[in-house]
Protein backbone atom coordinates (compact mmCIF):
# COMPACT_ATOMS: atom_id res chain seq x y z
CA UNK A 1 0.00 0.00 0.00
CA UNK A 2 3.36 2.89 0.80
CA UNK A 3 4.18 1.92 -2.94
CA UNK A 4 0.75 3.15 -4.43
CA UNK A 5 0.65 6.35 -2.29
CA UNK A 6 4.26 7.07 -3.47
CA UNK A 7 3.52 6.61 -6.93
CA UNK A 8 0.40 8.65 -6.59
CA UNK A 9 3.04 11.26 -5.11
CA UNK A 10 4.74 10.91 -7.67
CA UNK A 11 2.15 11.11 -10.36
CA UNK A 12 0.84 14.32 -8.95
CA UNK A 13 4.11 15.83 -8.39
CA UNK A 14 4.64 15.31 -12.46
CA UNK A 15 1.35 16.91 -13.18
CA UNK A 16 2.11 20.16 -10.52
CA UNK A 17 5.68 20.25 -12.65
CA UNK A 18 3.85 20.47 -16.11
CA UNK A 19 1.26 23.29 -14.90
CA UNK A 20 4.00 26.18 -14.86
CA UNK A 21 5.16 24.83 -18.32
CA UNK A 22 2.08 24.49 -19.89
CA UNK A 23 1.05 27.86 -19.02
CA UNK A 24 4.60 29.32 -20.25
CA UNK A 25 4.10 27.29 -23.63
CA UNK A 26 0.08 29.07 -23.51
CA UNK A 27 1.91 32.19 -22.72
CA UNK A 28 4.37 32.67 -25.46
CA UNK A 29 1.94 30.77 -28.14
CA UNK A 30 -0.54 33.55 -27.36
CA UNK A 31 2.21 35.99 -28.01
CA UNK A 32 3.39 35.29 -30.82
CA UNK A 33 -0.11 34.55 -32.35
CA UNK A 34 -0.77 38.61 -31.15
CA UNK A 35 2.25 39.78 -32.78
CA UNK A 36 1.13 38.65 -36.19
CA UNK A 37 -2.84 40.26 -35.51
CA UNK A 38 -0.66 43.52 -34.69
CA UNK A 39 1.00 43.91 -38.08
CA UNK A 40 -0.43 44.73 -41.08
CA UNK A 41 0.75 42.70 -44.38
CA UNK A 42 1.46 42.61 -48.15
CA UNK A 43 0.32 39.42 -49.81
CA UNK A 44 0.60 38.90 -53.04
CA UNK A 45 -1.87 36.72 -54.60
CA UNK A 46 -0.44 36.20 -57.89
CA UNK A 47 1.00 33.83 -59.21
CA UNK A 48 3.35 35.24 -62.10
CA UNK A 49 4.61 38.15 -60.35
CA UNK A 50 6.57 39.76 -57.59
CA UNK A 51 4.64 43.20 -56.25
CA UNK A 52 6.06 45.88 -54.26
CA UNK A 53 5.11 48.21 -51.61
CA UNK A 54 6.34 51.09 -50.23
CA UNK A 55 5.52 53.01 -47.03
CA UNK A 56 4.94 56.79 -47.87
CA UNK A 57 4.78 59.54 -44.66
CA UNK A 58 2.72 62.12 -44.93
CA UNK A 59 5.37 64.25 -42.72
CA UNK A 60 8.69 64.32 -44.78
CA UNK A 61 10.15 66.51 -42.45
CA UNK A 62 10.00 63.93 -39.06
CA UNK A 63 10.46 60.68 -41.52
CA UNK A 64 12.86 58.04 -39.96
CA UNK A 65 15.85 57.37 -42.31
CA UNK A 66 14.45 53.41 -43.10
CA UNK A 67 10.93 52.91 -44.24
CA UNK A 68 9.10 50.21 -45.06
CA UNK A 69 9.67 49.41 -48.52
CA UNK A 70 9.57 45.63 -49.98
CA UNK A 71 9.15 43.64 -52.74
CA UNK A 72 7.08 40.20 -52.37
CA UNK A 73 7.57 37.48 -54.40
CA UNK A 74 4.21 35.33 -56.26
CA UNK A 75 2.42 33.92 -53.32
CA UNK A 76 4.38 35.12 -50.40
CA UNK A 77 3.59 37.91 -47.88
CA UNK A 78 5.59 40.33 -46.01
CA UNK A 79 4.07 41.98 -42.49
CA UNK A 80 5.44 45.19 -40.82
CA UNK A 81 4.84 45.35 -37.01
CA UNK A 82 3.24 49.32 -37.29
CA UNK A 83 4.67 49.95 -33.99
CA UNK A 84 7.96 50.30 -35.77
CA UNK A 85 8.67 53.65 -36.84
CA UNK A 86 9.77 52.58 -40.46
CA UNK A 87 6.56 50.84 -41.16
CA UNK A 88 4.54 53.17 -39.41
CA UNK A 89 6.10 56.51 -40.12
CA UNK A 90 3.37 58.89 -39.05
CA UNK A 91 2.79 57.13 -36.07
CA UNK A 92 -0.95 56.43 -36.88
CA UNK A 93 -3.71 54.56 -34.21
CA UNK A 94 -4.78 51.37 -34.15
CA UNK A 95 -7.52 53.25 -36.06
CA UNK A 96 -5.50 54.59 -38.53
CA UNK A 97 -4.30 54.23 -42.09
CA UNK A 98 -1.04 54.34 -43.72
CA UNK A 99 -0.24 55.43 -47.22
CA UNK A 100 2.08 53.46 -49.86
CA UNK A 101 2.95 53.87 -52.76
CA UNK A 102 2.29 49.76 -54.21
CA UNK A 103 3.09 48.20 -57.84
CA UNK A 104 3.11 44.94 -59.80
CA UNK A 105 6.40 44.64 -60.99
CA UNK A 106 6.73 43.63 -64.71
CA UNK A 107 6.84 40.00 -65.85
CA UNK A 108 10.41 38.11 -65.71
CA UNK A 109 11.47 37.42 -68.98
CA UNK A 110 11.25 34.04 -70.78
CA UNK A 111 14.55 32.85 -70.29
CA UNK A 112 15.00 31.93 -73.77
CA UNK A 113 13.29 35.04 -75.26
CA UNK A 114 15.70 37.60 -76.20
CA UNK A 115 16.18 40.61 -73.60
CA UNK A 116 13.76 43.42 -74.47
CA UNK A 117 15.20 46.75 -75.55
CA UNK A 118 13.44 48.12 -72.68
CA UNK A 119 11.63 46.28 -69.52
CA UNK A 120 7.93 47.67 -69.67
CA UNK A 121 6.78 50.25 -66.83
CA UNK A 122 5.78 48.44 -63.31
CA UNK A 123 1.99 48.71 -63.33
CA UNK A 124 1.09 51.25 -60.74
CA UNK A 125 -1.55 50.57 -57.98
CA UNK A 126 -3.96 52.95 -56.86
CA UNK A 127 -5.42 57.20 -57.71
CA UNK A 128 -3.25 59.65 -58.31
CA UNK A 129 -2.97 62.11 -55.54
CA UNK A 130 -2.63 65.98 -56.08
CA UNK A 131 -1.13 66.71 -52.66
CA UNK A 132 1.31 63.98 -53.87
CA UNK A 133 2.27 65.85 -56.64
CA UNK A 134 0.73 63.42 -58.43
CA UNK A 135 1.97 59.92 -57.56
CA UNK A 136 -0.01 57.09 -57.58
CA UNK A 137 -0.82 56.03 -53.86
CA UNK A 138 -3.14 54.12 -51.98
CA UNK A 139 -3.87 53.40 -48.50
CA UNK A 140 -5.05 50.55 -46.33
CA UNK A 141 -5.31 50.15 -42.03
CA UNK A 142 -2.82 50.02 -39.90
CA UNK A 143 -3.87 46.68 -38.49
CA UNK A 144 -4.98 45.15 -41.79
CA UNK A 145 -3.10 44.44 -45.11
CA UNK A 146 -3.03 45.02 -48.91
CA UNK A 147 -3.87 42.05 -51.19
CA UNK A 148 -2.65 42.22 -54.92
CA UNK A 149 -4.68 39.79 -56.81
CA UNK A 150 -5.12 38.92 -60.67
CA UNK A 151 -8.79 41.03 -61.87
CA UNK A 152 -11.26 38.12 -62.89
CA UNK A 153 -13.00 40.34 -64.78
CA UNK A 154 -9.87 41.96 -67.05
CA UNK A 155 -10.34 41.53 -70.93
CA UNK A 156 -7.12 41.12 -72.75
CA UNK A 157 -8.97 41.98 -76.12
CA UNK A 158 -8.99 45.73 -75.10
CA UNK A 159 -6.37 48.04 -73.46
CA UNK A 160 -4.84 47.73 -69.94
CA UNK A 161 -6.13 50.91 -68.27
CA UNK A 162 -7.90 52.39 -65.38
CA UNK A 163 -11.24 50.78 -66.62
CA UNK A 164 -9.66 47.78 -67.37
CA UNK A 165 -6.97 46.71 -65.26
CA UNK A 166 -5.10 43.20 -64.80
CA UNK A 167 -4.86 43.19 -61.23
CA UNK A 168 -6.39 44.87 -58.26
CA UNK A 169 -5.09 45.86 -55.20
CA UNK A 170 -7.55 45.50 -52.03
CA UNK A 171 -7.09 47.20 -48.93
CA UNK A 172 -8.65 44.88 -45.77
CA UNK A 173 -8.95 44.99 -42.24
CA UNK A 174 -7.47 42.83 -39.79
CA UNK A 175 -11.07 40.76 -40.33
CA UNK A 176 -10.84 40.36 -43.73
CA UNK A 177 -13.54 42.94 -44.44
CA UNK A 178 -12.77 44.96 -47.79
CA UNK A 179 -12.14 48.94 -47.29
CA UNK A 180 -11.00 49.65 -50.82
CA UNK A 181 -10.37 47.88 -54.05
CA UNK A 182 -7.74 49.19 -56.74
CA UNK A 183 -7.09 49.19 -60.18
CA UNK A 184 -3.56 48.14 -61.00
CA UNK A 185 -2.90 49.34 -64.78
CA UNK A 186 -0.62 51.48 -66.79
CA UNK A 187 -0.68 55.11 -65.57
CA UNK A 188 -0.07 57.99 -67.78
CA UNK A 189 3.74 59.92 -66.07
């Protein structure tokens, strides 16, 4: 009879030892999972292309010397934690939005097609902004993320343009709810 109680001691004493580690485990699992809900992303949906995006502040004069400015490969994603100051320059809210300046890069070349004279223009993403001086910009939350994806309803019998462009750019929140869809196509410079 000694041998069962010290083997329920001993049981118990294993399961008081795994408490404090299971609830470190819970801990930093529940951490991590928050630091990825406090960033906001760039995905890139397509499959042919790489996309970029670019962080522009709307205060030149306090800008930090890095900002956020990548290029995402077909089917990848990139997130920014917006408590950084060079992926949040302005230092908007939870609330708030941040402005970039996005593109879809132009297509690789075949690799046994002969090198063009010129690579064609990235296709910019987005309206053209006046207080800009006229770049093409658009803007999405600070807690959600920009989604470039190919535009199901493009015709390649007429011209790429505003009213018909390849891809789209959609600005979501953190819960996937669309703020703002836009046209990714040839822009006049």
């Amino acid at each position: 009879m000694a041998s069962f109680y010290v083997a329920g001691f001993v049981r118990r004493m294993a399961f008081a030892a795994m408490r404090p580690a299971l609830y470190i485990v819970l801990a930093l699992g529940t951490a991590l999972a928050a630091q990825s809900s406090l960033a906001y992303c760039v995905r890139n949906a397509l499959t042919d292309r790489a996309v970029h995006a670019a962080v522009v502040p709307s205060r030149v004069a306090r800008a930090p010397a890095k900002i956020f400015s990548e290029s995402v490969a077909a089917g990848k994603e990139f997130c920014c934690n917006p408590k950084n100051a060079d992926c949040n320059p302005d230092r908007a809210g939870d609330e708030g939005s941040v402005w970039f300046d996005a593109q879809v890069e132009p297509a690789p070349p075949a690799p046994t097609a002969p090198a063009p004279p010129a690579p064609p223009p990235p296709l910019k993403c987005g309206m053209p902004d006046p207080r800009a001086m006229g770049r093409v910009l658009v803007t999405a939350p600070v807690r959600g993320f920009l989604r470039f994806e190919q535009n199901t309803r493009f015709d390649p019998r007429k011209r790429a343009g505003a009213d018909n462009p390849p891809y789209l750019l959609k600005a979501l929140t953190a819960d996937n709810r669309v703020v703002a869809t836009y046209a990714c196509a040839p822009h006049p410079l």
